[in-house]
C-alpha atoms as a PDB file:
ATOM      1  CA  UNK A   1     124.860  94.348 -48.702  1.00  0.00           C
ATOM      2  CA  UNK A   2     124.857  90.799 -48.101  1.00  0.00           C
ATOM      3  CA  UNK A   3     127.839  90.099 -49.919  1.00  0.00           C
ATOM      4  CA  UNK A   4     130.216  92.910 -48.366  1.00  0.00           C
ATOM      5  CA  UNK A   5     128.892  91.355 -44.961  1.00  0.00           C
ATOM      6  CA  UNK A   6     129.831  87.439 -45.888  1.00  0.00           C
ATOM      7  CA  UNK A   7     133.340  89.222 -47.360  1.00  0.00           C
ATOM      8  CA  UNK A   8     134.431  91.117 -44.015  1.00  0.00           C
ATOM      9  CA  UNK A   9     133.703  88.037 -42.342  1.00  0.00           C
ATOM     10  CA  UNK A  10     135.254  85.645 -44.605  1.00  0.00           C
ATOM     11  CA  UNK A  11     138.470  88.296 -44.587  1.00  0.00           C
ATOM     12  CA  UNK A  12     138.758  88.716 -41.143  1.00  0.00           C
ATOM     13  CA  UNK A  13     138.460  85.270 -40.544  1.00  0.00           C
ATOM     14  CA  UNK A  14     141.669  84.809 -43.238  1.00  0.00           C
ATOM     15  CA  UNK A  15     143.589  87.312 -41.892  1.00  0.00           C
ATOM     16  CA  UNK A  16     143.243  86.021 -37.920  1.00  0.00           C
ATOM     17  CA  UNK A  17     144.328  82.801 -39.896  1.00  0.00           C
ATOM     18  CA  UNK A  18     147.630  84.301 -41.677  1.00  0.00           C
ATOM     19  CA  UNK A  19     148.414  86.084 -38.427  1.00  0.00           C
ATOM     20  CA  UNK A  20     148.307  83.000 -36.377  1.00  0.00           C
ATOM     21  CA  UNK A  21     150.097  81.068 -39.207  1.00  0.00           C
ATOM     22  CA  UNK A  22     147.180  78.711 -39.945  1.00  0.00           C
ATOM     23  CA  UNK A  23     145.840  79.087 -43.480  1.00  0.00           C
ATOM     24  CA  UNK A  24     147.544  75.827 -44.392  1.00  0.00           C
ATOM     25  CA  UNK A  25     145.969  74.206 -41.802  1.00  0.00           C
ATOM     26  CA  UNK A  26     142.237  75.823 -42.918  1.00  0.00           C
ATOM     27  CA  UNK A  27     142.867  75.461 -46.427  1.00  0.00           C
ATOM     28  CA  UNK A  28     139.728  73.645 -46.608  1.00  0.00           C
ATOM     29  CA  UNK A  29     137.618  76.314 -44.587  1.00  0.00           C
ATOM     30  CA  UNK A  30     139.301  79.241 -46.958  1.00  0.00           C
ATOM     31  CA  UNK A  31     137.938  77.467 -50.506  1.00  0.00           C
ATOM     32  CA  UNK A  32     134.671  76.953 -48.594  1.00  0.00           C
ATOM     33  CA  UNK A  33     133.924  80.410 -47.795  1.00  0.00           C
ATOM     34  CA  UNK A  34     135.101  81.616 -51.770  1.00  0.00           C
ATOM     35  CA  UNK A  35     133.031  78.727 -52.977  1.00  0.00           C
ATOM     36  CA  UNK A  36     130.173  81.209 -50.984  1.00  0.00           C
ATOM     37  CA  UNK A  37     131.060  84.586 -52.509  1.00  0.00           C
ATOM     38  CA  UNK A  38     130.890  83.046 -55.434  1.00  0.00           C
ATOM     39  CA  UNK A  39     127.844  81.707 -54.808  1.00  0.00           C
ATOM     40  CA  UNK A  40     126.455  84.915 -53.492  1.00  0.00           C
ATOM     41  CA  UNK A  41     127.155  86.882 -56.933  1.00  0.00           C
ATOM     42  CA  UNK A  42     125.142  84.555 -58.678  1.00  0.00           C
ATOM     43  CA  UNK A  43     122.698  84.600 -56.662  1.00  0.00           C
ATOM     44  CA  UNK A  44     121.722  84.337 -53.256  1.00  0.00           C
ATOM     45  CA  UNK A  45     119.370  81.731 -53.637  1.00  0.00           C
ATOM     46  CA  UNK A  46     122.161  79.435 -54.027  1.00  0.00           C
ATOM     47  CA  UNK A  47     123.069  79.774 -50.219  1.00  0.00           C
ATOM     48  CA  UNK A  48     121.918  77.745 -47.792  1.00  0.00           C
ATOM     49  CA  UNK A  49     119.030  78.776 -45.530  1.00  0.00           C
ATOM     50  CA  UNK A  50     121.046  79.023 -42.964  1.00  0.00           C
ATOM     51  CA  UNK A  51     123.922  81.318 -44.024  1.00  0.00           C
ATOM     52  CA  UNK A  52     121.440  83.398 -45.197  1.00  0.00           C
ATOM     53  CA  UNK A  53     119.551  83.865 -42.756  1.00  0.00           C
ATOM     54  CA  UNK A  54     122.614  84.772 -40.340  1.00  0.00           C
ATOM     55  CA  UNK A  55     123.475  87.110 -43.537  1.00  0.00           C
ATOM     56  CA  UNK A  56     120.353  88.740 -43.278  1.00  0.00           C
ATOM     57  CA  UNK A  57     120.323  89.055 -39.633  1.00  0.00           C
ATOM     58  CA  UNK A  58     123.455  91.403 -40.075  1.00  0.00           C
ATOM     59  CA  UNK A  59     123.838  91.482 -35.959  1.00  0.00           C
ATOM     60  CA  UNK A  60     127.798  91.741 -36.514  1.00  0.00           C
ATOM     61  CA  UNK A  61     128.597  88.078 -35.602  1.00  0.00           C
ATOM     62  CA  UNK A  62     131.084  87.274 -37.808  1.00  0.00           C
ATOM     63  CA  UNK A  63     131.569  84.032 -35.924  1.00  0.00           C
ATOM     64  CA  UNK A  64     128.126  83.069 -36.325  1.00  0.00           C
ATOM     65  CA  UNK A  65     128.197  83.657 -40.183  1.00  0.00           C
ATOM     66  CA  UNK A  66     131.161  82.166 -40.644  1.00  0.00           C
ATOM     67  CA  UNK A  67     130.236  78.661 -38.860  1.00  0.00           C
ATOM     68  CA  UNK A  68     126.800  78.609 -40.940  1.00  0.00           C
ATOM     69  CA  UNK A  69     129.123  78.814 -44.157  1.00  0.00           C
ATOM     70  CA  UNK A  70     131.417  76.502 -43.635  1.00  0.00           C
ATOM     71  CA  UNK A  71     129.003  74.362 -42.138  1.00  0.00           C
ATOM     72  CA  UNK A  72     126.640  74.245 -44.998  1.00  0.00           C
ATOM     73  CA  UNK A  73     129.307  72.474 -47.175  1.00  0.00           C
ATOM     74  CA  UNK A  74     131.048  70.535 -44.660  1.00  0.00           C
ATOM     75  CA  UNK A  75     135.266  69.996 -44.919  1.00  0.00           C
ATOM     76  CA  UNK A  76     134.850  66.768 -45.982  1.00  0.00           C
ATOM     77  CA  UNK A  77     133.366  67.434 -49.003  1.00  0.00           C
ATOM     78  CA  UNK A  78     135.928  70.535 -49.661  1.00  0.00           C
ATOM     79  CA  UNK A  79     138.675  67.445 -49.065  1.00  0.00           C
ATOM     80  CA  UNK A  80     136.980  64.910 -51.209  1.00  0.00           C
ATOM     81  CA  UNK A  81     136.976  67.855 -53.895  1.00  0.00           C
ATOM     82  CA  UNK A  82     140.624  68.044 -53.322  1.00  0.00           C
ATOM     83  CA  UNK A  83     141.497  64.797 -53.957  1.00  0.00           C
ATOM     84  CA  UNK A  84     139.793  64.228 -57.326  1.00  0.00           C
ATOM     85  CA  UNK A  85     141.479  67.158 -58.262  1.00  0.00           C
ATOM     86  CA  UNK A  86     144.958  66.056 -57.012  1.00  0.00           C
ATOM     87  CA  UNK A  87     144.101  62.898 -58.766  1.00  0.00           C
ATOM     88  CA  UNK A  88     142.900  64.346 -61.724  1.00  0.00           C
ATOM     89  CA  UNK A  89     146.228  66.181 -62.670  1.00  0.00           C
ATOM     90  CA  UNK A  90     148.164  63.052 -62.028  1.00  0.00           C
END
């Protein structure tokens, strides 16, 4: 249950993306909420508190959900990640 809920709102968030041509832009926000299903199959302990309690919650705020997921990591970290891989391959 909690995963189907953090995957409708991670899709719809990547679909209003696509539609408004941004997912290059979010790149960073897209690995950040797989990083978080991923997370979630393993187990959900490996959430933060806060994502999971807006998971739990299940009020329908996609919004909500989504900003306590991508929040948790933060984009500079996802970037930093980025790099080192960039780097690596080099």
């Amino acid at each position: 249950l909690l995963y189907d809920r953090l995957f409708n709102c991670a899709s719809q968030r990547v679909q209003k993306l696509a539609e408004a041509s941004e997912l290059g832009q979010h790149f960073t926000q897209v690995l950040g909420l797989l990083m978080r299903l991923r997370q979630l199959c393993c187990s959900a302990d490996l959430l933060p508190g806060d994502l999971l309690s807006e998971l739990r919650a299940g009020d329908g705020d996609p919004a909500r959900v989504l900003d306590a997921a991508i929040a948790a990591l933060g984009s500079e970290k996802v970037e930093g990640l980025l790099k080192n891989l960039a780097a690596a391959q080099e």
